[in-house]
Structures are given as C-alpha cells and as structure tokens.
Protein backbone atom coordinates (compact mmCIF):
# COMPACT_ATOMS: atom_id res chain seq x y z
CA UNK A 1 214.06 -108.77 233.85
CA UNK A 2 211.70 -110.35 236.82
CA UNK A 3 214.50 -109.50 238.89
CA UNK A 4 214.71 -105.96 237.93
CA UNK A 5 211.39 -105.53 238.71
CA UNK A 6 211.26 -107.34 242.13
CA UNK A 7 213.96 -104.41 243.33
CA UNK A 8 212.11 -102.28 245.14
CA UNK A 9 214.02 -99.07 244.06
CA UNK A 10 212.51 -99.60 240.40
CA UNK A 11 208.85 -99.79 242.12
CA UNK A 12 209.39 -96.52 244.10
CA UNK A 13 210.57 -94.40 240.45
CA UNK A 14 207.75 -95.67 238.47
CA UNK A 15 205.62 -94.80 241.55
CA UNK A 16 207.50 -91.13 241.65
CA UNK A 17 207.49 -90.68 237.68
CA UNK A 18 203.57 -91.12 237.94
CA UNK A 19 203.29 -89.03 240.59
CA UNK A 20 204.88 -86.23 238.60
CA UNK A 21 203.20 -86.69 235.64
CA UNK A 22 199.59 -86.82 238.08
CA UNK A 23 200.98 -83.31 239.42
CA UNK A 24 201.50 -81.72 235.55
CA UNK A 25 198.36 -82.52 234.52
CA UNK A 26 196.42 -80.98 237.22
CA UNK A 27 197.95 -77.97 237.72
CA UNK A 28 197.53 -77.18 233.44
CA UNK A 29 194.14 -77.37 234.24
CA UNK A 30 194.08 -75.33 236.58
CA UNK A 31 196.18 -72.62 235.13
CA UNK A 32 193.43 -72.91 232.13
CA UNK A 33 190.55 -72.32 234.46
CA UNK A 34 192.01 -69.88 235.61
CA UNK A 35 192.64 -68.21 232.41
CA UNK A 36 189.33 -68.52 231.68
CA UNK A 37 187.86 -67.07 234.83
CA UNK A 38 189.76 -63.56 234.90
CA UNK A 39 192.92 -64.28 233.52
CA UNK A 40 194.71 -62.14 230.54
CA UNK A 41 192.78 -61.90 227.09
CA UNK A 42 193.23 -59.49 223.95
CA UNK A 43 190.40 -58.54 221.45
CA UNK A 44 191.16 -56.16 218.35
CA UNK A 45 188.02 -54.10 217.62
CA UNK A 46 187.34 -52.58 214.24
CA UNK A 47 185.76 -49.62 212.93
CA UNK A 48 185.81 -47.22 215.85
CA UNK A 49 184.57 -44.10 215.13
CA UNK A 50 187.21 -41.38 215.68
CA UNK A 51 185.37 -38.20 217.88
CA UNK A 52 186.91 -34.77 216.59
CA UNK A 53 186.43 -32.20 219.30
CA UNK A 54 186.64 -28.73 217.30
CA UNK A 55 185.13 -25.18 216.95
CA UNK A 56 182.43 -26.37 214.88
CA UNK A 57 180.34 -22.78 214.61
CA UNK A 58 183.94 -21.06 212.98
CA UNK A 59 185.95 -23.66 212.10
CA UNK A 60 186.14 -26.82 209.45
CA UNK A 61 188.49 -30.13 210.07
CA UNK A 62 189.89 -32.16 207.22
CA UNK A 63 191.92 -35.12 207.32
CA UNK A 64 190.38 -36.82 210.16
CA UNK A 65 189.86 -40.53 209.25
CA UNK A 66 186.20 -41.45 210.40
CA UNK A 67 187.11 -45.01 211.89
CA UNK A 68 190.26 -46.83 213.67
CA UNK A 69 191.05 -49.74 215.39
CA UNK A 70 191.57 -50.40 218.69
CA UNK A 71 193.63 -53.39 220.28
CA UNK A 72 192.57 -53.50 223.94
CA UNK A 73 194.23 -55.68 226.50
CA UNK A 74 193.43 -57.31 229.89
CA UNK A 75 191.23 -59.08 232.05
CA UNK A 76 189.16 -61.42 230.28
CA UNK A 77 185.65 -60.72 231.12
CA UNK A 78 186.78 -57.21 231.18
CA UNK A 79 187.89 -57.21 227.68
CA UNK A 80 184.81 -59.21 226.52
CA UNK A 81 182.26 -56.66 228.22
CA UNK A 82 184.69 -54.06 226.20
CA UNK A 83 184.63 -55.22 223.56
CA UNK A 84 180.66 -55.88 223.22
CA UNK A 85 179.35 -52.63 224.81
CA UNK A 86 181.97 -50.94 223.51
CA UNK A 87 181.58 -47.92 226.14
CA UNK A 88 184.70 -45.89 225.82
CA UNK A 89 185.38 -42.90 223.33
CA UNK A 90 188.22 -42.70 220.67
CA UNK A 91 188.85 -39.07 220.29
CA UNK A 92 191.05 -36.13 218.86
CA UNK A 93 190.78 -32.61 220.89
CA UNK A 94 191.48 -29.92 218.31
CA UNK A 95 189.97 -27.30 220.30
CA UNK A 96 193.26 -25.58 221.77
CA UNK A 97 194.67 -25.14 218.06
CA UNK A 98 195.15 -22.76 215.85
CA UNK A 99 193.85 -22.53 211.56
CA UNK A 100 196.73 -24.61 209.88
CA UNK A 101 198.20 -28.18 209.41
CA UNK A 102 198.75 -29.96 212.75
CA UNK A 103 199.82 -33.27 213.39
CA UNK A 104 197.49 -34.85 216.49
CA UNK A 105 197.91 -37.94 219.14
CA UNK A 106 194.62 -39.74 219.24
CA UNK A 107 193.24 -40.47 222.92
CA UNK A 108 190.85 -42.90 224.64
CA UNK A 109 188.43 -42.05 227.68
CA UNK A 110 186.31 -44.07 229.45
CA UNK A 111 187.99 -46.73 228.74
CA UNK A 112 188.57 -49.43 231.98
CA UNK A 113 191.94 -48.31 233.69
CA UNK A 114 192.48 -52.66 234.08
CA UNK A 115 192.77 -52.26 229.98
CA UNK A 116 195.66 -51.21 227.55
CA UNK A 117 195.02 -49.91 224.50
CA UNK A 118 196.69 -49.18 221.27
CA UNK A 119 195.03 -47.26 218.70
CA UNK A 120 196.43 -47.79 214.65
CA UNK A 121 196.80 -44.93 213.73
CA UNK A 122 198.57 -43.39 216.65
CA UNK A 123 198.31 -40.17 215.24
CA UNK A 124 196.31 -37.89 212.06
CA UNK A 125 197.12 -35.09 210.07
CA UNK A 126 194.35 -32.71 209.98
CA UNK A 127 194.16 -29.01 208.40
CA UNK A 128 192.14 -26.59 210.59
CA UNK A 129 190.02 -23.88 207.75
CA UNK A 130 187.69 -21.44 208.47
CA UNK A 131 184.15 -22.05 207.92
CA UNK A 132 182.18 -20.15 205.27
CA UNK A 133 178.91 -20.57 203.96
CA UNK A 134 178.01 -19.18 200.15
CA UNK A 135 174.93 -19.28 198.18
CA UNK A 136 175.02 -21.07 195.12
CA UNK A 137 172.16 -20.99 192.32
CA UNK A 138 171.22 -24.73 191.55
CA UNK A 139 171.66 -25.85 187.94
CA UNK A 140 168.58 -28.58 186.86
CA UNK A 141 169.60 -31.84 184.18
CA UNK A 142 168.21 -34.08 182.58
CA UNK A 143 169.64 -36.95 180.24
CA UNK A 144 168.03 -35.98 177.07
CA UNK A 145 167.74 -40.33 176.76
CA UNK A 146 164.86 -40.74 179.14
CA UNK A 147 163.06 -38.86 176.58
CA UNK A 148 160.29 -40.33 173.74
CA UNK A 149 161.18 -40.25 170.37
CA UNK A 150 160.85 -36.48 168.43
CA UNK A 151 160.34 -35.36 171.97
CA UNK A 152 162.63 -32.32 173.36
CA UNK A 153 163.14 -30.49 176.47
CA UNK A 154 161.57 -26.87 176.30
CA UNK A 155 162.51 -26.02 179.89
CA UNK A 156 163.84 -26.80 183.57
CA UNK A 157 163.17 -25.27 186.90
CA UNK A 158 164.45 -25.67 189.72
CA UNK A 159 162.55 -24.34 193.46
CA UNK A 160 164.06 -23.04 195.12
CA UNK A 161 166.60 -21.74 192.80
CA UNK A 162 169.44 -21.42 195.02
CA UNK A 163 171.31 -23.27 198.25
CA UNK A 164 173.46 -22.80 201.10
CA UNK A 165 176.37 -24.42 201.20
CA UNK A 166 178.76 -24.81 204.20
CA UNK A 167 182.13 -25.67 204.32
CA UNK A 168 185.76 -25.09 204.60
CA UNK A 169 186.71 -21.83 202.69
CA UNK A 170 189.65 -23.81 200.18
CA UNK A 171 186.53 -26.03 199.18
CA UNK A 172 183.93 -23.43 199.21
CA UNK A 173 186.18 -21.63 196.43
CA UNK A 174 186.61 -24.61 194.45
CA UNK A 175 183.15 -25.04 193.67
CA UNK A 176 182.56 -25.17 189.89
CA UNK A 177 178.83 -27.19 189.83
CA UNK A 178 175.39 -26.82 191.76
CA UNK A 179 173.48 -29.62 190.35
CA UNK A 180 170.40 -30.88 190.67
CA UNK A 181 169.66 -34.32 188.36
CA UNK A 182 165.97 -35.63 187.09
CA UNK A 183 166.67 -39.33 187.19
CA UNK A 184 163.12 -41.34 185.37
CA UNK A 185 162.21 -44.60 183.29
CA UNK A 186 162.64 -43.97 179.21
CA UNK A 187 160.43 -42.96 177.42
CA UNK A 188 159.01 -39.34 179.18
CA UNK A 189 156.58 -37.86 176.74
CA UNK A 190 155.20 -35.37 178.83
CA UNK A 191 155.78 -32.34 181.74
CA UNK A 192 157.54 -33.85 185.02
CA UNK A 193 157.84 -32.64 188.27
CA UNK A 194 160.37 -34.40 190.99
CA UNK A 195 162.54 -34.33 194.15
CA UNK A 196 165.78 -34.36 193.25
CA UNK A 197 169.21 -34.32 195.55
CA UNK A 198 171.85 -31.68 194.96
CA UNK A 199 175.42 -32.56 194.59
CA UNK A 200 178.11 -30.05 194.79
CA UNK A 201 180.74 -30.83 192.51
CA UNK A 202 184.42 -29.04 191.67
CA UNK A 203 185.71 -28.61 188.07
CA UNK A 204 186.86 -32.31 187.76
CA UNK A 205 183.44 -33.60 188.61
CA UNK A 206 184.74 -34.52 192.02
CA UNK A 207 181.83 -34.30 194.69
CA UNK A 208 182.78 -32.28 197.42
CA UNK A 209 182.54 -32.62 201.26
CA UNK A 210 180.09 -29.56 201.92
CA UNK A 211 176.95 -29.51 204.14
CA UNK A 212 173.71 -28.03 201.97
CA UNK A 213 170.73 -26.30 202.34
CA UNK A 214 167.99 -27.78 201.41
CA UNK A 215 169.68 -31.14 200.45
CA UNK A 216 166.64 -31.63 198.32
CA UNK A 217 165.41 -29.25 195.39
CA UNK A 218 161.65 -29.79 193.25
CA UNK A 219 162.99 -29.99 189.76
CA UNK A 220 159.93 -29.24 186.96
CA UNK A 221 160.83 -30.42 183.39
CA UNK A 222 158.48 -29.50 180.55
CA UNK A 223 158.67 -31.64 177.52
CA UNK A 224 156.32 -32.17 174.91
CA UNK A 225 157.08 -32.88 170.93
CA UNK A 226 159.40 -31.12 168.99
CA UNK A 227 157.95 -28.23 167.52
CA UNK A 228 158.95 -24.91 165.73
CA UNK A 229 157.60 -21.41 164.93
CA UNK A 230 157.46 -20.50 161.37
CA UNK A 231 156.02 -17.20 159.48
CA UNK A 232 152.89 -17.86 158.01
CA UNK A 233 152.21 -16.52 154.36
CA UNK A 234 149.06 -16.08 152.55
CA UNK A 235 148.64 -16.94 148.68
CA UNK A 236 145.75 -16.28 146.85
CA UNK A 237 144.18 -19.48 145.26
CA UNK A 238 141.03 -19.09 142.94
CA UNK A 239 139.60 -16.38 140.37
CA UNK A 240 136.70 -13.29 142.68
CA UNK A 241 133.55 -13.22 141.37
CA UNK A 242 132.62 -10.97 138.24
CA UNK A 243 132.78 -7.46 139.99
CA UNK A 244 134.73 -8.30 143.10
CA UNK A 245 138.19 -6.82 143.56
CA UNK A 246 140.75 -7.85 146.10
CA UNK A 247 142.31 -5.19 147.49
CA UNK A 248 144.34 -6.79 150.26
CA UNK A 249 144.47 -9.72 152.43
CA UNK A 250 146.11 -9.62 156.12
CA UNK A 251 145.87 -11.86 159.43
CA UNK A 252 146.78 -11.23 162.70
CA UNK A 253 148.01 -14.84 163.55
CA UNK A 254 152.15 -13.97 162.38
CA UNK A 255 153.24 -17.68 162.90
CA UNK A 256 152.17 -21.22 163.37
CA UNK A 257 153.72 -23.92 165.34
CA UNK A 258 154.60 -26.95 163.33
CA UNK A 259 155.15 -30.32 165.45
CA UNK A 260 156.78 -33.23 164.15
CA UNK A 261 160.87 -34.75 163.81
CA UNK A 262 163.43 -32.23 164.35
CA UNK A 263 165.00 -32.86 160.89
CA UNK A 264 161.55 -32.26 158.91
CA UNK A 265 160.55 -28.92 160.33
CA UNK A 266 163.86 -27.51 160.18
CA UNK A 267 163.62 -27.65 157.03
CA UNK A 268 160.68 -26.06 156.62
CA UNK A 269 160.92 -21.79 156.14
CA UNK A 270 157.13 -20.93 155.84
CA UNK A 271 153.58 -22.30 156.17
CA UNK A 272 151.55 -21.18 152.98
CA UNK A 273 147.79 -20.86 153.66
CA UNK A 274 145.96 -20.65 150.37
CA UNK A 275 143.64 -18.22 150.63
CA UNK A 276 140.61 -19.36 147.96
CA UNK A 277 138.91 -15.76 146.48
CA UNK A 278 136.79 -17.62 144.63
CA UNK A 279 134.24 -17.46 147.60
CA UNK A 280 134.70 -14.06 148.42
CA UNK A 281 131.58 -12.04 148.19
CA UNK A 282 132.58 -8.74 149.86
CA UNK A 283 135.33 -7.19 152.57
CA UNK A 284 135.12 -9.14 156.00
CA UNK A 285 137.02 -12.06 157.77
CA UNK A 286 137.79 -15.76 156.52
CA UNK A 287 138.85 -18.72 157.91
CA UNK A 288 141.33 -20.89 156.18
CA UNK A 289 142.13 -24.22 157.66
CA UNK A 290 145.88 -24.37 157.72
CA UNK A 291 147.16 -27.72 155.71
CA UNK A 292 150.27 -29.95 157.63
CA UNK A 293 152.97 -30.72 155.36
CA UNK A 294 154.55 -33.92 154.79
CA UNK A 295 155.82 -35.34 158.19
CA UNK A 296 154.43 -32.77 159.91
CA UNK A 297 152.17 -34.02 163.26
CA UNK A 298 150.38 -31.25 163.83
CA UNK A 299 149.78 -27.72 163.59
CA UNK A 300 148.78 -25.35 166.01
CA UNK A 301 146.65 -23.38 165.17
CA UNK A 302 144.68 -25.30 163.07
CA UNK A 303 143.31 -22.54 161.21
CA UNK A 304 143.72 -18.69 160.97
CA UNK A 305 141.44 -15.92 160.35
CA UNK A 306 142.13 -13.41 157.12
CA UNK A 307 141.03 -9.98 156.78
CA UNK A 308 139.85 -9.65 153.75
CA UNK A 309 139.65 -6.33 152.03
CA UNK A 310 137.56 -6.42 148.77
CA UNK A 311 135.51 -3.83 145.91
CA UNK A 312 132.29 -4.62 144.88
CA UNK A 313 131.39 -3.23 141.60
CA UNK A 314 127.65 -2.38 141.48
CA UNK A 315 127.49 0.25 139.03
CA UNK A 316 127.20 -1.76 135.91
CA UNK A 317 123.18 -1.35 135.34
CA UNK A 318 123.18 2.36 136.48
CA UNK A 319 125.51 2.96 133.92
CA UNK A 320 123.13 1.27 131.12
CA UNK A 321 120.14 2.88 132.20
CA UNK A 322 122.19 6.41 131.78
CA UNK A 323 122.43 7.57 128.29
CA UNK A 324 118.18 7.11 128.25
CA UNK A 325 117.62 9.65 130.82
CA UNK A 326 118.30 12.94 128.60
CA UNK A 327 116.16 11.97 125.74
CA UNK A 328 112.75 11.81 128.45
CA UNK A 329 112.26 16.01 129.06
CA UNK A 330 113.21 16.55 125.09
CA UNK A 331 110.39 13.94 123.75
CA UNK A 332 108.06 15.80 126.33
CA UNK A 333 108.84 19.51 125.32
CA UNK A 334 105.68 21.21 123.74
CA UNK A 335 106.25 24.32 121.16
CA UNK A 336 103.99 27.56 122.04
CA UNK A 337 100.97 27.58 120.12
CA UNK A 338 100.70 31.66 119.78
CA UNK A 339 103.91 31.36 117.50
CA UNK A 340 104.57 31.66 113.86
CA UNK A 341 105.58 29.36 111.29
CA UNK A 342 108.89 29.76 111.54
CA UNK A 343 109.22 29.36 115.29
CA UNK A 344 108.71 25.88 115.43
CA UNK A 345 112.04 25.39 112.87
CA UNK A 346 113.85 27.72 115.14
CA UNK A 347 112.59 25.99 118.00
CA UNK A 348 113.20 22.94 116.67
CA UNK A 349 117.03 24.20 115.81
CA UNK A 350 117.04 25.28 119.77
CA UNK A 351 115.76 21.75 120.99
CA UNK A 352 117.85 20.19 118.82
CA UNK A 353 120.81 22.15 119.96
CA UNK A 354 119.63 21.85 123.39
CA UNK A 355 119.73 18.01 123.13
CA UNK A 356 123.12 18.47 121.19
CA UNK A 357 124.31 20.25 124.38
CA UNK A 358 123.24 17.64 126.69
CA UNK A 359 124.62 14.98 125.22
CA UNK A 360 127.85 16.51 124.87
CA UNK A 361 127.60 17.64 128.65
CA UNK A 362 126.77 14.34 129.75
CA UNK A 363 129.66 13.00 127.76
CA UNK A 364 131.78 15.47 129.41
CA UNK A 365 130.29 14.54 132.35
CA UNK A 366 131.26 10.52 131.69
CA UNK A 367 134.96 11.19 130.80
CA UNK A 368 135.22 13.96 133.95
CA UNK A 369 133.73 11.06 136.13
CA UNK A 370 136.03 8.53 134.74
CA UNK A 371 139.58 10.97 135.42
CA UNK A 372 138.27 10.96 139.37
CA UNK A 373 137.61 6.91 139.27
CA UNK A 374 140.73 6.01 138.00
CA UNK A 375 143.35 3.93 139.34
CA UNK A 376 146.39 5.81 140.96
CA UNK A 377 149.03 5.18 143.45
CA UNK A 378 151.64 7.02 146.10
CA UNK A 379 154.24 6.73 148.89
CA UNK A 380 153.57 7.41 152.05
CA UNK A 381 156.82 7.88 154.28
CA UNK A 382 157.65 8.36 157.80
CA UNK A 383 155.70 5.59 159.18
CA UNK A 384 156.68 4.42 162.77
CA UNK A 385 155.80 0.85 163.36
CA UNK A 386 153.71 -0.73 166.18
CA UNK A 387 154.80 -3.92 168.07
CA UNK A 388 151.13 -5.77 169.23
CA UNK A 389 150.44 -8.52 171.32
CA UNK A 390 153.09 -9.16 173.67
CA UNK A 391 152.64 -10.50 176.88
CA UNK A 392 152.64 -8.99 180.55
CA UNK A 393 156.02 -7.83 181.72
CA UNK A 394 157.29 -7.92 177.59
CA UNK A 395 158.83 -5.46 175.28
CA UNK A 396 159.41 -5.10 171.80
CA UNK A 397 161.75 -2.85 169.39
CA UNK A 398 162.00 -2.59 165.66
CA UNK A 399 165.96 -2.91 165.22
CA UNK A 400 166.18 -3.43 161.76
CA UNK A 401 165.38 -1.43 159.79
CA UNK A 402 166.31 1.75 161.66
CA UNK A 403 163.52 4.35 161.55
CA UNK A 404 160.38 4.74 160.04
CA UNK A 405 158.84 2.66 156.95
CA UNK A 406 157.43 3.86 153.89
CA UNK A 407 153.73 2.57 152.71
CA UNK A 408 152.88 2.43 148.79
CA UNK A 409 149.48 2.71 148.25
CA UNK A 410 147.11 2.07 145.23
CA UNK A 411 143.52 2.95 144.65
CA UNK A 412 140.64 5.59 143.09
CA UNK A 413 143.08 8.28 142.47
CA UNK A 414 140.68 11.01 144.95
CA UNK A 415 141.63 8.19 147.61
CA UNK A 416 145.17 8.05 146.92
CA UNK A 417 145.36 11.67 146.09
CA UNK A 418 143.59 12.36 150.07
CA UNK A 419 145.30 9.62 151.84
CA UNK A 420 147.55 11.00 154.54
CA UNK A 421 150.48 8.66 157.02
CA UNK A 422 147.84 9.33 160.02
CA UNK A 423 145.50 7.30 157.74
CA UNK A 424 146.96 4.27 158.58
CA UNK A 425 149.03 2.12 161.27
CA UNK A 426 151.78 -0.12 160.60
CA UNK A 427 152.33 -2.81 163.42
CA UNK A 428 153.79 -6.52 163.62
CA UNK A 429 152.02 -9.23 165.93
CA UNK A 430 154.53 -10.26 168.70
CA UNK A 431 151.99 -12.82 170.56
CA UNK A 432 153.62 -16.29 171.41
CA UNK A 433 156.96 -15.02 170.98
CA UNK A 434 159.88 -15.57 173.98
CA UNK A 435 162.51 -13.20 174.85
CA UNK A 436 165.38 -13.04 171.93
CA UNK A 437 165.03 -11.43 168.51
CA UNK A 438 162.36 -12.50 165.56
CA UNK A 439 161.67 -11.56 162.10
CA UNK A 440 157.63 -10.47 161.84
CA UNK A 441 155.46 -9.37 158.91
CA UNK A 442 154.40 -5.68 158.56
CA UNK A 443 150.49 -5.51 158.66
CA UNK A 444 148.59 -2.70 157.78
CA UNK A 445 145.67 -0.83 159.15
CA UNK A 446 144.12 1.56 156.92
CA UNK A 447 140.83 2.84 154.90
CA UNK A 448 138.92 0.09 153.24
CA UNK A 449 139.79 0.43 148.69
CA UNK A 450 143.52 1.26 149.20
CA UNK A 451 145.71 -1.33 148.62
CA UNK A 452 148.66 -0.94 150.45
CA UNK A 453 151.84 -2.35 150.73
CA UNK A 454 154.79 -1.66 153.49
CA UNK A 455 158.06 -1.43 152.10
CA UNK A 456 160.00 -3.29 153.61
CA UNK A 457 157.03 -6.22 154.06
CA UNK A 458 159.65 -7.47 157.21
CA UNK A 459 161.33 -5.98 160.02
CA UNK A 460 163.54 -7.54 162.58
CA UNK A 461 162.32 -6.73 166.45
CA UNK A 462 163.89 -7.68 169.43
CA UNK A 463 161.58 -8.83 172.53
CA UNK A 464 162.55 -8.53 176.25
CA UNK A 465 161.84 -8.41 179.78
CA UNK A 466 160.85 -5.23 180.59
C-alpha cells in the first residue's frame, strides 16, 4: 500500500479528481446566482379579474366568469415585479359581435413582451342580449315573528313605490318578485319606518343579476294590537220616571273598536251598551260609558253619545182641576128679581138643564179629546237612504237592499195621521270605515213623539275610492 502511494501517477489522479470536483462546485454556484439575478422564474397568479369590452348602453353579457388565472413566465425580477404590481389587463373584446351565443379567446395587454402567459380558461362562452330596462312596483314584507304578542300588521308602504330595473331582456321577462324586506329585533309593538334593500327575484326565488333603481326603498310598517270593528247595539236597562215615555233611542257612533287576542274578539258579533232610562228626565243626549268584555284590552271609544227621544206627561193636574171649572158661572148665576113665582122653577129647570148640557158637552169634549190623543201607527214607503260620514276622496252605496226602505211609525194618531216620507231622513254612519263592503244600522231623523222604526233596521253598503 506505501508503495502504491509513493507512485507518482496515483498523486497526480487524486490531485486531478480534486480538481474536478473544485471545478463542479463552483460553477453550481454560479449557475444559482445567476438564476437568482435574472435568470428564468414562473409565478401563477390568482383571481384576475376578466375585462369584458362590450356595448354596454344596448347590450347585456352573460357568461363571462369574473376572475382567472394567469401563469406568467420569464425573467425573474420581471416576473416578481409582475406578479406584485400586477400591471397588465386580462380581457375579452366583444365589441365586433353580434346578439347571440359566441365562443371567445381571452387576451392579455400590457403585459411585458420578456413574459409568457397562459390564461385557464383559454376561452368563455358568453350570450350577447339586448338591454332593457322595466319598471317594477316594489312589494314590502315583513316576518309576522318580529312582532309582540296579539300584535298584527295593519299596513306596509313602500316610497317610492316602484324601481327601475336594468338588464338583459331573457331576465328582465323572468321577473316574478320586487321585494323589499323589514328585517328588526322581536318583539315590534309599534309603527316602524326603515331602509330596506330590494332584491329582484324570479319564480323559484332565485335572485337575479339586474342593476336597480334606487337599490334602497323606505319601507313604513304600522302595527299596533289586534283590534276589530263591531256594530254597536243599544238596550234599554232601567224602568223612566212616572210620566216619561221613551220614544226612541239612536247614536251616531255605528261601531266600536275592540282590542285584545285575535281569538277573543272574533268571537265577539256586537258590543251592547245598556242604555239606563231610569235617569232620563226628558228628550236630549246621554253618554253611556261603553263596558269591555272579558279579554277584551280596550275599547275605543270609550263611551258613546245616545239621542234620546222621550214624552213628558204633564197633564195629570190640569186634568183634575177640570171637571170644577163648569160648576163656578152656575153657583154665580142670579134669577131676575121683576119675575114671577114660577120663573124661578122654570129658571131653575133652564139652569139645571144648562148645567146638564155642559156637563154632557164637556164629556163630549173629554172623549173627542181622547180619539185625537190616541196612540196610532203607519208605513211610510219610498225612503232613499243617506250614507254620512265618510272621509275625503270616499264613497258609499246601499247595495242591499235594492231601492228605497219603508219607515213604520207610531205615535198621537194627528201625528201619525200628518206625518209625510219628507218628514224624516234615513241615513247609516260610514265614519272609520276602509274601502270594501260593511253592514251599518239604519238611523232615523225625524219629528220629536214618533217612534219610528226602519224596516229593514240593516242595509249592506259598499265604500270606495271615488
């Protein structure tokens, strides 16, 4: 072994092996350094957004992806300022084709010319539409679960009431929903007002790719307890005073609004106000405070006014006073003093007939006063019927039943026997009433000791816009 190594020829190919080896190593690191400095590099950027160059005042694209990738290729510190700055433009240029289905290469510019680049996709499909706009009216919501309990949605408005919407004509036509959504915390017991965005929506719910105008609509929700209109009817409670007759009761105030859970005042038909008699002294108004039935809230109004429409019978200590009045001129009657004996019998035969007479007249008189006093009644027919108190811009027809009512009447037979249809006005209160159709009392306007009565006591009118 010493020996192999004292030959000189081993020395030199160690020395030449090392030498090699020396040679290797230095030139790798130079090929890396100058890799690094400007030599080849690739960087695959994400998320480039695609330009689509199109008629955009007449025409709609659909299709077009929004991002792609680019792989870019070259020069190291090229590719690196590339790919940080990223100052180059991905781009499809529709402008030179026609409405239809076209299939499109997508391009690059100014990007380095040092750099390759591929682009996934290559190419898109894209559908060329005409552009429409349409005006759409804007439908407000609201999730009936935001609200408080026995609370309910009376109405929704939207301003403005209708949008703009822009888009390709196939989309434009499949439209189905313009809506505009209240979004708030449970529990809304009161009137709400909000901004609210509109989405544009097809028949499957599917929001659509449109542009709108405004994007943003005030929504206005009123809310407040349930509630419900009934009738109100009166009921006489009590016994009138000795002499006092009650000829009619009547109020203006046709319903009441009962508040309180849904399932309690539906099933209430009527309010009853009792009406107490008892404390009726003589025709005029009186209020009666309106009691809430079980589970009922509150009622509004709290109270109503009644016409009240009442006799007073005064007579009673003229009529005692009467039958003293004929005897006064006989007790005072003198006899002549010139005549004879006999006179005085005959005049006592004439006075005594004479009182005979007037008693019997004023009896006569009596029973002839009593035929005009008593009690009578009538029809009246042909009666038109008057719809009162509606609001500005309202109207109101009697549709059921068709044509005029009739009116019975009851009262001192003179009155009845005198009263005419001009003598009185038949007319139902419309006031707090909305558009739609409503069963209403028949009140009665007429001379004060008739009673009368409409027949029928209901009619059916229908209220509108005018």
């Amino acid at each position: 072994m010493d020996k192999f190594m004292d030959n000189p020829w081993f020395i030199r190919g160690i020395a030449l092996f090392f030498a090699v080896l020396m040679f290797l190593v230095v030139q790798s690191d130079e090929e890396q350094g100058s890799r690094a400095a400007g030599g080849t590099d690739i960087a695959v950027l994400q998320d480039v957004p695609l330009e689509v160059y199109y008629d955009d005042e007449n025409t709609v694209v659909t299709g077009a992806p929004e991002t792609v990738s680019v792989t870019i290729e070259g020069p190291g510190n090229l590719v690196r300022t590339t790919k940080t700055i990223k100052d180059f433009t991905v781009f499809v240029d529709l402008r030179t084709l026609t409405m239809g289905a076209h299939k499109v290469r997508v391009q690059t510019e100014n990007l380095s010319e040092k750099l390759q680049a591929s682009i996934e996709p290559e190419t898109v499909d894209v559908v060329i539409e005409e552009r429409i706009s349409r005006e759409f009216r804007v439908d407000p919501e609201m999730n009936e679960r935001l609200l408080a309990e026995n609370h309910v949605i009376n109405s929704l408005e939207v301003e403005p009431a209708t949008v703009m919407v822009t888009g390709a004509k196939s989309v434009i036509d499949s439209i189905s929903f313009v809506k505009a959504s209240v979004t708030a915390d449970p529990g809304v017991d009161g009137p709400l007002e909000q901004q609210a965005s509109v989405r544009v929506l097809d028949r499957d719910l599917n929001k659509l790719n449109v542009a709108i105008e405004p994007a943003e609509v005030t929504v206005k929700a009123d809310i407040s307890q349930y509630s419900r209109s009934v009738p109100v009817k009166l009921r006489r409670s009590g016994t009138p005073e000795e002499g006092v007759t009650i000829n009619s009761l009547n109020t203006a105030t046709e319903t009441v609004k009962l508040f309180g859970p849904k399932n309690v005042l539906d099933e209430i038909g009527e309010l009853t106000a009792e009406v107490d008699v008892s404390k009726v002294t003589a025709s005029g108004k009186l209020t009666v405070e309106l009691k809430k039935p079980a589970g009922v809230t509150k009622i509004s109004p709290g109270s109503i006014d009644v016409d009240v429409q009442a006799t007073v019978n005064d007579n009673d200590e003229e009529t005692a006073e009467a039958p003293g009045e004929p005897d006064e001129p006989v007790a005072e009657a003198e006899p002549p003093e010139e005549e004879s004996e006999s006179e005085p019998a005959n005049q006592a035969d004439e006075s005594s007939g004479s009182k005979e007479t007037a008693q019997q007249g004023n009896a006569s008189g009596a029973e002839d006063s009593g035929t005009a006093d008593q009690e009578a009644s009538g029809t009246l027919n042909g009666l038109a019927v008057e719809v009162r108190g509606l609001e500005e811009g309202q109207t109101g027809e009697v549709i059921q039943p068709e044509g005029p009512l009739s009116l019975k009447i009851r009262g001192p037979k003179s009155a009845v026997d005198s009263a005419k249809p001009g003598d009185f006005k038949l007319f139902v209160h419309a006031g707090g009433i909305t558009e739609g159709e409503a069963s209403l009392v028949v009140q009665v306007d007429g001379p004060s000791g008739l009673k009368a009565e409409p027949a029928p006591g209901r009619v059916t009118v229908r209220i509108a816009a005018a």
